[in-house]
C-alpha atoms as a PDB file:
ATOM      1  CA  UNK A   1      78.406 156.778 -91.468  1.00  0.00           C
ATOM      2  CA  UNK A   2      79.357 153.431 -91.649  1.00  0.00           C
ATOM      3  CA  UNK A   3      77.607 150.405 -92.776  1.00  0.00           C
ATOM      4  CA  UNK A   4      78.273 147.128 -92.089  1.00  0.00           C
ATOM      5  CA  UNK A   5      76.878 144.069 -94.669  1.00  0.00           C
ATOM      6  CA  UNK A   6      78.685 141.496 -93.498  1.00  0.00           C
ATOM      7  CA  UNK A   7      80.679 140.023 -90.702  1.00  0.00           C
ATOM      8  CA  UNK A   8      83.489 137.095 -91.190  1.00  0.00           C
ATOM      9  CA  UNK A   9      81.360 134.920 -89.351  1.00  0.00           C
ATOM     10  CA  UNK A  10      77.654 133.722 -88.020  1.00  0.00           C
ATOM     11  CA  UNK A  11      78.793 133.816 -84.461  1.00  0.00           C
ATOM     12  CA  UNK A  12      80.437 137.691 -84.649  1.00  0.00           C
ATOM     13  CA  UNK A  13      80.126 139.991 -82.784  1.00  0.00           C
ATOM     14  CA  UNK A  14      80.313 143.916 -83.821  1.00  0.00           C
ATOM     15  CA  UNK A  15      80.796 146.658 -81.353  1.00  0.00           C
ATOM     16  CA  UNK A  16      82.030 149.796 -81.976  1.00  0.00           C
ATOM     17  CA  UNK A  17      83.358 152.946 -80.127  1.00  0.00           C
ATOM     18  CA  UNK A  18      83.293 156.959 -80.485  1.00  0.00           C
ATOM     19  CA  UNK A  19      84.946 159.429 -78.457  1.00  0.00           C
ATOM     20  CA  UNK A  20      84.295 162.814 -78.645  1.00  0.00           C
ATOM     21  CA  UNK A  21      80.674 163.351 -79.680  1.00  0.00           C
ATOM     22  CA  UNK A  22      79.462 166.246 -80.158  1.00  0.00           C
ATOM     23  CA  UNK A  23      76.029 165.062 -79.174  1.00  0.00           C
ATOM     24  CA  UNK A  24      74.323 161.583 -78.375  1.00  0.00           C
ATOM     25  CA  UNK A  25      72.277 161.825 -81.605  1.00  0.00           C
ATOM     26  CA  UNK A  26      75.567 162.113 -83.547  1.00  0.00           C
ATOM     27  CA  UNK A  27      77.566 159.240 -84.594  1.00  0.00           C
ATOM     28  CA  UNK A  28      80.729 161.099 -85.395  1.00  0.00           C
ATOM     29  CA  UNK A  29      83.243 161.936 -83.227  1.00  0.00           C
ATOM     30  CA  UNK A  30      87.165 162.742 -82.472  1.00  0.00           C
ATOM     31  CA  UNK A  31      88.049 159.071 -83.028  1.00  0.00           C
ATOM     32  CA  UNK A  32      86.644 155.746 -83.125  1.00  0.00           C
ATOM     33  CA  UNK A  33      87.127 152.108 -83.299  1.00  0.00           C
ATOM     34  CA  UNK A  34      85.088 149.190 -84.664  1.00  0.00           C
ATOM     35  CA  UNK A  35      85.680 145.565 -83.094  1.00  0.00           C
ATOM     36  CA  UNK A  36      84.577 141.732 -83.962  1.00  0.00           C
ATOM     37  CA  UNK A  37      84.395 139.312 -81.636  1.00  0.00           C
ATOM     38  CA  UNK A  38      83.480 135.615 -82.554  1.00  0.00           C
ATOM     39  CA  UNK A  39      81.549 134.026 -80.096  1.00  0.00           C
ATOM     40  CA  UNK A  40      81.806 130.384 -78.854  1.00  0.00           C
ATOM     41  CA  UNK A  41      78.109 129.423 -77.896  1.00  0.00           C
ATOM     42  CA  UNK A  42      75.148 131.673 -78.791  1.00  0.00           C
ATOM     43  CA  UNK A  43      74.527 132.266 -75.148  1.00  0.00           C
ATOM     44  CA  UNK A  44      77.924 133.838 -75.408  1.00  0.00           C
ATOM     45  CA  UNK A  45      77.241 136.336 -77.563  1.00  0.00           C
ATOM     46  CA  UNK A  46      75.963 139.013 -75.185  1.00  0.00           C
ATOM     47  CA  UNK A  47      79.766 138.483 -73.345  1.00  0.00           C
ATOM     48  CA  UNK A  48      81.046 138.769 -76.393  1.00  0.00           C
ATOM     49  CA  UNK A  49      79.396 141.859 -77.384  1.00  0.00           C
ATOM     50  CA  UNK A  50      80.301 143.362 -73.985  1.00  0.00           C
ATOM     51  CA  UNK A  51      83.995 142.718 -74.286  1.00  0.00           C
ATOM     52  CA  UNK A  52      84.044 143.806 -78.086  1.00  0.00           C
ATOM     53  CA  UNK A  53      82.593 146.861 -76.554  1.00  0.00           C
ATOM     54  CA  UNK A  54      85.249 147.086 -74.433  1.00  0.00           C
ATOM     55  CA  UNK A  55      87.891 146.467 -76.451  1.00  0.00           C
ATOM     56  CA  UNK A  56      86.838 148.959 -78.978  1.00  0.00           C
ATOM     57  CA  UNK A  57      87.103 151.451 -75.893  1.00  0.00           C
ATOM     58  CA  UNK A  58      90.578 150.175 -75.397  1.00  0.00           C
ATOM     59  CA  UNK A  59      91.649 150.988 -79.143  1.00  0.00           C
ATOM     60  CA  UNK A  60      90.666 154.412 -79.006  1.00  0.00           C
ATOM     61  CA  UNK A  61      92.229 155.161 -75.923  1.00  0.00           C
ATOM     62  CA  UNK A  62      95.533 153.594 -77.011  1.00  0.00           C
ATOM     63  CA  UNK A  63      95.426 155.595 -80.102  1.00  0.00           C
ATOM     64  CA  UNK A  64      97.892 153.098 -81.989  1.00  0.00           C
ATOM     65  CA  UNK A  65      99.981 154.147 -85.111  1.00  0.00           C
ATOM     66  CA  UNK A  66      99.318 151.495 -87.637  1.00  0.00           C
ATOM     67  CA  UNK A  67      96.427 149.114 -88.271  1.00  0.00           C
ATOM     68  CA  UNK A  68      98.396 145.682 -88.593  1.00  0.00           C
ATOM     69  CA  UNK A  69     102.266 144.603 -87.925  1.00  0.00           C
ATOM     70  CA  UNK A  70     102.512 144.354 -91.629  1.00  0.00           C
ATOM     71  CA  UNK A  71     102.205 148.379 -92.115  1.00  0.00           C
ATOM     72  CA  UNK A  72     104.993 149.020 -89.113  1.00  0.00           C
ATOM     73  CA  UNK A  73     108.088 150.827 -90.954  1.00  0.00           C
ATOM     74  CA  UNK A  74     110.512 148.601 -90.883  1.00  0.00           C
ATOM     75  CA  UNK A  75     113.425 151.110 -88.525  1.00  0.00           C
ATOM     76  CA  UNK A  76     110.418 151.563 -86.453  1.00  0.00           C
ATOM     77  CA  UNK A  77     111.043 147.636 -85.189  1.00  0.00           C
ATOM     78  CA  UNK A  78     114.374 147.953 -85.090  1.00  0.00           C
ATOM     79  CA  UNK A  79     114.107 150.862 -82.978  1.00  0.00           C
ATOM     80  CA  UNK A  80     112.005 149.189 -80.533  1.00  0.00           C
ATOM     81  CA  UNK A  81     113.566 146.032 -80.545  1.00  0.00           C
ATOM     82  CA  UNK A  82     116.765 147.727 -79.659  1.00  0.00           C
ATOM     83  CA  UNK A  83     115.470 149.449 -76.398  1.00  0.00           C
ATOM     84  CA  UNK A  84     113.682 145.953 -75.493  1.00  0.00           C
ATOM     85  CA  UNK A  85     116.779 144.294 -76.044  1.00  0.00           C
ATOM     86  CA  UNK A  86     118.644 146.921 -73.680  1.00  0.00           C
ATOM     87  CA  UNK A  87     116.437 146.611 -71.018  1.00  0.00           C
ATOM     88  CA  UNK A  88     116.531 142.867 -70.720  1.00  0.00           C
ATOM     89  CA  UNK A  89     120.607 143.294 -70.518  1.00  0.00           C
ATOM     90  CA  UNK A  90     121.634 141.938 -67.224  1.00  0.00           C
ATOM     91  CA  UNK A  91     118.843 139.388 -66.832  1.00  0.00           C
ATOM     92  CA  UNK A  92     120.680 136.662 -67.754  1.00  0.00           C
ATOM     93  CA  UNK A  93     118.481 135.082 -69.873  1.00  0.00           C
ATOM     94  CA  UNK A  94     119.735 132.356 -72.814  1.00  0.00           C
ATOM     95  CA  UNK A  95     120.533 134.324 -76.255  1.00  0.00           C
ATOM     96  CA  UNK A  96     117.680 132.781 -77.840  1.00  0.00           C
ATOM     97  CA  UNK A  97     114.894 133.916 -75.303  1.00  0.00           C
ATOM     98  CA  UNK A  98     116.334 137.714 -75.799  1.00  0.00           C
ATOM     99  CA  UNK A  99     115.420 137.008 -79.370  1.00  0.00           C
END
């Protein structure tokens, strides 16, 4: 269970996701994903909830592999900068766009 006391923000929005529940009346599950959204106007904030919602959807289904670019291993990068970089061989683009 998961408690939230505080968002970064007045105007946030929190919206979460689980997949995989084993009931409705169950708030664990295979995965999940939390999301905050600031919203621009209070009127907004039912938008914003929606597309937090969303989003949080999003996240689960991508299942990603770290939480920020800071904890990406560092050959990881390298790795997939070098197939990017292969791929956009050929397109003639200026040196400095390929990097």
């Amino acid at each position: 269970s998961i408690h939230v006391l505080k968002t970064s923000s007045t105007k946030s929005v929190l919206a979460g996701y689980v997949h995989g529940r084993a009931s409705p009346d169950v708030s664990c599950g295979s995965s999940a994903a939390l999301v905050e959204l600031e919203a621009a106007t209070d009127e907004g904030r039912g938008e914003a909830g929606d597309a937090a919602k969303k989003l949080a959807m999003h996240v689960v289904a991508a299942k990603p592999q770290y939480l920020n670019p800071e904890s990406v291993p560092e050959d990881v990068i390298s790795k997939e900068k070098a197939i990017l970089m292969e791929k956009m061989q050929g397109t003639n683009k200026p040196p400095e766009i390929l990097e």
